[in-house]
Protein backbone atom coordinates (compact mmCIF):
# COMPACT_ATOMS: atom_id res chain seq x y z
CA UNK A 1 0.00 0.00 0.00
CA UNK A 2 1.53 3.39 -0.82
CA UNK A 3 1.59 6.22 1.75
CA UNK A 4 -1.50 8.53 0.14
CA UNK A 5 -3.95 5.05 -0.08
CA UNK A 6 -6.55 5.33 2.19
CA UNK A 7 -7.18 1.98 3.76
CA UNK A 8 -10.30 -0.56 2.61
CA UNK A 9 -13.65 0.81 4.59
CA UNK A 10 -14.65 -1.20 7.39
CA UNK A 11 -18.31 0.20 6.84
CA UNK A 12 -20.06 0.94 3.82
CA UNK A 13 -22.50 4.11 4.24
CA UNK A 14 -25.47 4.60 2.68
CA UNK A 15 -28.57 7.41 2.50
CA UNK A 16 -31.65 5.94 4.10
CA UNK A 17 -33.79 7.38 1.21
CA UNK A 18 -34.17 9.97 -1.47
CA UNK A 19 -34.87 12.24 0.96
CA UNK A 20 -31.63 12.36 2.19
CA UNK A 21 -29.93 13.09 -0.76
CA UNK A 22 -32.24 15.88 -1.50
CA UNK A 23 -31.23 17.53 2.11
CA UNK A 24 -27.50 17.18 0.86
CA UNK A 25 -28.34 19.12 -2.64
CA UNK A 26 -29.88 21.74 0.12
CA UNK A 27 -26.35 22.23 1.99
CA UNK A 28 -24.70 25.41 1.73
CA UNK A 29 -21.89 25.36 -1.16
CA UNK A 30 -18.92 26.42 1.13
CA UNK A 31 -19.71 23.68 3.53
CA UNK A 32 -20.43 20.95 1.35
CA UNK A 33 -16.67 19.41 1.50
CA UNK A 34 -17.19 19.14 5.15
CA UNK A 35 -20.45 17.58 5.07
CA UNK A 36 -19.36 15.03 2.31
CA UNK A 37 -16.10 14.43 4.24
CA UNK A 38 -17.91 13.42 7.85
CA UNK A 39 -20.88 11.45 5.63
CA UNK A 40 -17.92 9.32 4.38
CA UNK A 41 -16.03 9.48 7.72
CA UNK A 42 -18.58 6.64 9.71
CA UNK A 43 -16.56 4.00 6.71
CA UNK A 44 -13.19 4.01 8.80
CA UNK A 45 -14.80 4.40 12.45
CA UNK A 46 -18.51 5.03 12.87
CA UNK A 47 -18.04 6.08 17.02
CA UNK A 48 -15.22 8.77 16.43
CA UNK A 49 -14.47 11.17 19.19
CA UNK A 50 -16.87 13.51 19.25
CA UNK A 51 -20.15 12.07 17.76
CA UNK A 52 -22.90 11.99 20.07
CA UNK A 53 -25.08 9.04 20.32
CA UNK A 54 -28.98 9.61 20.78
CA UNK A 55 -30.60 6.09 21.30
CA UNK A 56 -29.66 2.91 20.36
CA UNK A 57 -28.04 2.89 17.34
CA UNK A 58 -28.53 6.45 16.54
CA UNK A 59 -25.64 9.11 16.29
CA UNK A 60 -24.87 12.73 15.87
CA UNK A 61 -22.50 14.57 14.06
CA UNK A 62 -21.93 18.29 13.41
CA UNK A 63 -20.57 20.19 10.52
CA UNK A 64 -20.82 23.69 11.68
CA UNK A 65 -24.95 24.71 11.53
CA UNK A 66 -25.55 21.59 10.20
CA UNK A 67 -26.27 17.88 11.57
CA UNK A 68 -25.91 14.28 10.41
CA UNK A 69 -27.81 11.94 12.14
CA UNK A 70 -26.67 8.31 11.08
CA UNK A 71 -27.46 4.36 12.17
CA UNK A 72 -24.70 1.88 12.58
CA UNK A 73 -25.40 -1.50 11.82
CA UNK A 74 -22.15 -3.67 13.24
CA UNK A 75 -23.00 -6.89 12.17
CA UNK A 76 -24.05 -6.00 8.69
CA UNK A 77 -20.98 -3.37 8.28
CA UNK A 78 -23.43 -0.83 7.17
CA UNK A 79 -23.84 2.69 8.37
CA UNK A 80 -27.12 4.44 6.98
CA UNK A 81 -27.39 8.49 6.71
CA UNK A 82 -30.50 9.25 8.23
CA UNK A 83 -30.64 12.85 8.03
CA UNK A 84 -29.08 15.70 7.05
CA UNK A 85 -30.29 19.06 8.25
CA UNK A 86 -29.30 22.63 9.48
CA UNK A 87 -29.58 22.61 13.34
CA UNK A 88 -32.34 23.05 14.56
CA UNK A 89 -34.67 21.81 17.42
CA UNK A 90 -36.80 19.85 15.50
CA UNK A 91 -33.55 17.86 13.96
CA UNK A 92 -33.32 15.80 17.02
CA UNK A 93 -36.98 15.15 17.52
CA UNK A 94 -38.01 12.12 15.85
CA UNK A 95 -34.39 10.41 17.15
């Protein structure tokens, strides 16, 4: 493996629905590289340092105003993008 190779993904991540990817065409331009970058992020180690979790299976992350709510799935190697969404109260509600 050469030194710039990132590593094989542990997880594979996926958007939950349609919906989803319609919240991540809504995401301010000069953020977007963050966003992408911690959507993709959950592949290497879904529980980083700093990712909240809400219940169960359920985590946080923020990208400046903006939060990605994701499920990890450990036995199937899956992590699913629930939601992404400015913050807001109502982001957190359903979760």
């Amino acid at each position: 493996m050469m030194l710039n190779e990132r590593p094989e993904p542990v997880y594979e991540v996926k958007t939950a629905s349609r919906r989803v990817e319609r919240q991540l065409d809504k995401v301010d331009d000069e953020i977007y590289p963050k966003v992408a970058e911690a959507i993709e992020s959950p592949a290497d180690n879904p529980r980083p340092f700093g990712v909240k979790k809400l219940a169960g299976r359920v985590h946080r992350i923020r990208v400046g105003p903006y939060r990605i709510i994701y499920s990890i799935y450990d036995r199937e190697k899956v992590v699913v993008i629930d939601k992404v969404d400015r913050r807001k109260e109502r982001t957190h509600r359903q979760f």
